[in-house]
N, C-alpha and C. Protein backbone atom coordinates (compact mmCIF):
# COMPACT_ATOMS: atom_id res chain seq x y z
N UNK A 1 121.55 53.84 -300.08
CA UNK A 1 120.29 53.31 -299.62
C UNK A 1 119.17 54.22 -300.11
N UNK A 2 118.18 53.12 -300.40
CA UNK A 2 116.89 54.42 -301.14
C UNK A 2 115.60 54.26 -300.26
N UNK A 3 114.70 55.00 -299.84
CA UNK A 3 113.29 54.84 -299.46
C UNK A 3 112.59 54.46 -301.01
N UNK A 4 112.90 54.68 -302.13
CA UNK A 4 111.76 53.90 -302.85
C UNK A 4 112.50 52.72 -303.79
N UNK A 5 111.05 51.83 -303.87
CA UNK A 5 111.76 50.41 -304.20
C UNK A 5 112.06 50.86 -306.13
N UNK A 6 113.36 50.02 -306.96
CA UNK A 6 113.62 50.20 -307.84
C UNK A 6 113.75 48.71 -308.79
N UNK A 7 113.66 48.59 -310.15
CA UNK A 7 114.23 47.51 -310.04
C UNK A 7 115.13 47.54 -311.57
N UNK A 8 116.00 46.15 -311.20
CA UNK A 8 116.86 46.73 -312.43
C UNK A 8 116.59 45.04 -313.36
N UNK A 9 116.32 45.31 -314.32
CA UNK A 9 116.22 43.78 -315.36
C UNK A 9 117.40 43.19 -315.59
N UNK A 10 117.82 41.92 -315.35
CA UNK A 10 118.73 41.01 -315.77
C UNK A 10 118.62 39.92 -316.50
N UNK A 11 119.50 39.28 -317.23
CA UNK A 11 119.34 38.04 -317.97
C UNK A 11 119.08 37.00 -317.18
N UNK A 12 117.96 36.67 -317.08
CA UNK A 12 117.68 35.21 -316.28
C UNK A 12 119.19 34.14 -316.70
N UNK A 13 119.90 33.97 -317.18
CA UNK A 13 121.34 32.70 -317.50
C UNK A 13 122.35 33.85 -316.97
N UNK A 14 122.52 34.32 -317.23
CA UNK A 14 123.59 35.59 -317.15
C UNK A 14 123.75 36.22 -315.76
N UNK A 15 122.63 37.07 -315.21
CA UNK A 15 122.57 37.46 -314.35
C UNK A 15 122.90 38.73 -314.44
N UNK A 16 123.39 39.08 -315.53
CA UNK A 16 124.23 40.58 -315.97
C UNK A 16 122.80 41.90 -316.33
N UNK A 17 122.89 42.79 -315.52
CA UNK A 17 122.30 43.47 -316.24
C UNK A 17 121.60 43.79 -318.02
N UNK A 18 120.62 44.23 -318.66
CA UNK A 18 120.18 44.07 -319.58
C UNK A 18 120.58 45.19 -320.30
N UNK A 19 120.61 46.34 -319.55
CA UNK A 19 120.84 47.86 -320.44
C UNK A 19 122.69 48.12 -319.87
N UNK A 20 123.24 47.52 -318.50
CA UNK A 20 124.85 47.98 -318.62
C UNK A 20 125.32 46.53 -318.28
N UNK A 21 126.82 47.02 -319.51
CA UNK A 21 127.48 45.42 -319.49
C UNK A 21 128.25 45.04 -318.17
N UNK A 22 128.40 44.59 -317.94
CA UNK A 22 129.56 44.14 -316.75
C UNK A 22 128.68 44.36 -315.43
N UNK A 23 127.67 44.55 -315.17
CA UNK A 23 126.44 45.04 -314.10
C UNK A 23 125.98 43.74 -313.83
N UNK A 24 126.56 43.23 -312.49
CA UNK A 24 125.15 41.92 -312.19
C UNK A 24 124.80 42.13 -310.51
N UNK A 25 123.72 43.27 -310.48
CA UNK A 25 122.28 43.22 -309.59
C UNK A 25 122.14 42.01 -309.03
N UNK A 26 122.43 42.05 -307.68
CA UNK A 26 122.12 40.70 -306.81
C UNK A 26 121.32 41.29 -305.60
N UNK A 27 120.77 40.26 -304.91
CA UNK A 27 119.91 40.67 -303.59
C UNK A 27 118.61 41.47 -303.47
N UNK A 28 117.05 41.07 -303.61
CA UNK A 28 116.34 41.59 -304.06
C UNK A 28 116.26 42.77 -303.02
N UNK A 29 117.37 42.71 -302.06
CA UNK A 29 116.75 43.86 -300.91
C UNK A 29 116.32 43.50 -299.84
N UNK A 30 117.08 42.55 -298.88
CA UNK A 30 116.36 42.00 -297.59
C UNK A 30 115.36 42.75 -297.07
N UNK A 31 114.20 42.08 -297.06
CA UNK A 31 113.03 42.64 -296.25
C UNK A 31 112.15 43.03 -297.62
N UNK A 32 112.91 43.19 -298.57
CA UNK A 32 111.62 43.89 -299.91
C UNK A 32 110.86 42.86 -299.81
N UNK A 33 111.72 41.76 -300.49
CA UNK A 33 110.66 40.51 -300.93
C UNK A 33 111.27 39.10 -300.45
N UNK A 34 112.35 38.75 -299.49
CA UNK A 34 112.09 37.49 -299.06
C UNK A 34 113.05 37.26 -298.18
N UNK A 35 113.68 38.40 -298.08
CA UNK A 35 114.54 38.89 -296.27
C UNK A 35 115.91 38.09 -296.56
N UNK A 36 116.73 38.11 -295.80
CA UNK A 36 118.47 38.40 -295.82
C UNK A 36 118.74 36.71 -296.62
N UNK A 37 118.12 35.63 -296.01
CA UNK A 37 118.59 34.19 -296.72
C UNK A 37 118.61 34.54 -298.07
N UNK A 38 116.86 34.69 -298.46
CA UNK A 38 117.03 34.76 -300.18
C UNK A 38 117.89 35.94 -300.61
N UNK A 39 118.52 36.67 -300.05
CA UNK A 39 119.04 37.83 -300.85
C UNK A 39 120.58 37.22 -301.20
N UNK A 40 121.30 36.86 -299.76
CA UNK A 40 122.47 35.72 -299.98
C UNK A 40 122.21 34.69 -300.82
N UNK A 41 121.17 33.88 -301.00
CA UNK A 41 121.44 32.87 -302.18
C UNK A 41 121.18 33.78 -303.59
N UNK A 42 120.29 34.92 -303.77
CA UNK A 42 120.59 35.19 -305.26
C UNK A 42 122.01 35.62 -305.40
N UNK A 43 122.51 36.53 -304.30
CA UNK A 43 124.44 36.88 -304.56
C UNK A 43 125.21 35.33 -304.77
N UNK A 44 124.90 34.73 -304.12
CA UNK A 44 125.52 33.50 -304.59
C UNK A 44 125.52 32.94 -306.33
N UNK A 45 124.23 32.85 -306.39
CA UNK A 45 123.69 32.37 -308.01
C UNK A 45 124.72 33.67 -308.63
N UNK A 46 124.91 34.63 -308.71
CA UNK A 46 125.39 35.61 -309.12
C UNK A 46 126.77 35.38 -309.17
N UNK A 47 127.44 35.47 -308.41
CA UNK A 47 128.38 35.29 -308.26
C UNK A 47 128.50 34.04 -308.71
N UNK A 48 128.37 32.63 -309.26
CA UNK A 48 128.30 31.41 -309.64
C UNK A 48 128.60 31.95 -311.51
N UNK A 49 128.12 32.85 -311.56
CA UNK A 49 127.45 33.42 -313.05
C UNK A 49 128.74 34.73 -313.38
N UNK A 50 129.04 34.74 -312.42
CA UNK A 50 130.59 36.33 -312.93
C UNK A 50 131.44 34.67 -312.83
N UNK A 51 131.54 33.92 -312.27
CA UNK A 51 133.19 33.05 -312.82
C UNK A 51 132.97 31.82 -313.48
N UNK A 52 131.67 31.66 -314.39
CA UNK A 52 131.65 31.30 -314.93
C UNK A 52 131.81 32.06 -316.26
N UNK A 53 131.33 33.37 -316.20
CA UNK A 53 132.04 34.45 -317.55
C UNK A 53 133.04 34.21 -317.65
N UNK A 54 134.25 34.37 -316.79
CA UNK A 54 135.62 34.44 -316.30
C UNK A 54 136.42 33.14 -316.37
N UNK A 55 135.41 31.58 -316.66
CA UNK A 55 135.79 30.74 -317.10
C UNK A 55 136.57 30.10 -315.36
N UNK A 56 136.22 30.33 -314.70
CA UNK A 56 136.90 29.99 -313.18
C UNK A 56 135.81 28.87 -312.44
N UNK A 57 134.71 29.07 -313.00
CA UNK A 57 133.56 27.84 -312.43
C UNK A 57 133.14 26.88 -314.24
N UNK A 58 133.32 25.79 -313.79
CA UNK A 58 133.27 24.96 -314.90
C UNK A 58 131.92 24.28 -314.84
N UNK A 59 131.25 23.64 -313.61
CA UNK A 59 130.05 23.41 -313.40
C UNK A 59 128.79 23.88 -313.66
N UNK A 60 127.58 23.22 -313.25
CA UNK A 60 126.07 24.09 -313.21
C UNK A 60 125.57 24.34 -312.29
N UNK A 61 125.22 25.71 -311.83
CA UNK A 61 125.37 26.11 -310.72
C UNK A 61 124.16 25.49 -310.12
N UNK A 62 122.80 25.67 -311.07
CA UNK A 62 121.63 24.33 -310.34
C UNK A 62 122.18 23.26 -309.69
N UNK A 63 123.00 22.84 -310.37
CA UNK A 63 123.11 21.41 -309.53
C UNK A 63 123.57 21.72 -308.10
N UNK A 64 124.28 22.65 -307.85
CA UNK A 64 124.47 23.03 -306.64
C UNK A 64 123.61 23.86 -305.54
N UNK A 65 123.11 25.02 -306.10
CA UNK A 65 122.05 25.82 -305.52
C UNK A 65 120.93 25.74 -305.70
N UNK A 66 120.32 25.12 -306.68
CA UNK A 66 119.16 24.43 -307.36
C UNK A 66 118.30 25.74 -307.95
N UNK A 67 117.47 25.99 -308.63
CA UNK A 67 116.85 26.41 -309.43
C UNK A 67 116.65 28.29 -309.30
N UNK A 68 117.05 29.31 -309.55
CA UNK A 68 116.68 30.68 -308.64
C UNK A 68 115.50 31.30 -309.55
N UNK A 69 115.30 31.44 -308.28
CA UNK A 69 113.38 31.70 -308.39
C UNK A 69 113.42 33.39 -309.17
N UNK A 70 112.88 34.29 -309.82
CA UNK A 70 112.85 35.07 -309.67
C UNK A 70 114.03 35.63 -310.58
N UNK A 71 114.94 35.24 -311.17
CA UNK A 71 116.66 35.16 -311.82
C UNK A 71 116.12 36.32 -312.67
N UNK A 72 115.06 36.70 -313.20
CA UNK A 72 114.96 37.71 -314.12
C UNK A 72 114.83 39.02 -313.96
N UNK A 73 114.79 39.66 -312.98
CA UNK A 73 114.43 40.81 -311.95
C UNK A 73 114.71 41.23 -310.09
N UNK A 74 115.61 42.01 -310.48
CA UNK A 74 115.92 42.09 -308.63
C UNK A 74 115.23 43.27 -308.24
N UNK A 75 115.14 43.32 -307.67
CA UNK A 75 113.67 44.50 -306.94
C UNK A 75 114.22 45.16 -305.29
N UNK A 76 114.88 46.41 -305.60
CA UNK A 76 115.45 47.09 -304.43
C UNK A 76 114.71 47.79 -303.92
């Protein structure tokens, strides 16, 4: 846990970190910027996005969770 806010860049499609491979940053930080719901639906989108790497989700995850706001930057 940190007292100052950080943030780490991800591939808006991907979700994977930009500078380490296999890294996918979820949850902007309940309470940073839009408290515990939105932090569970970006881990979700995230997680939608590791098994679809993994070839285990065949679908689009929009169609299910619909559009994630913000997909380019998580902010701890």
């Amino acid at each position: 846990r940190t007292s100052s806010p950080i943030q780490i860049p991800r591939d808006a499609d991907s979700y994977e970190s930009t500078s380490v491979n296999g890294l996918y940053p979820v949850g902007e930080g309940a309470g940073y910027a839009g408290g515990i719901i939105s932090a569970a639906v970006d881990g979700m989108h995230a997680g939608f996005a590791v098994a679809k790497k993994f070839n285990l989700f065949h679908g689009d995850v929009k169609s299910i969770l619909g559009k994630a706001h913000n997909a380019g930057l998580v902010k701890y």
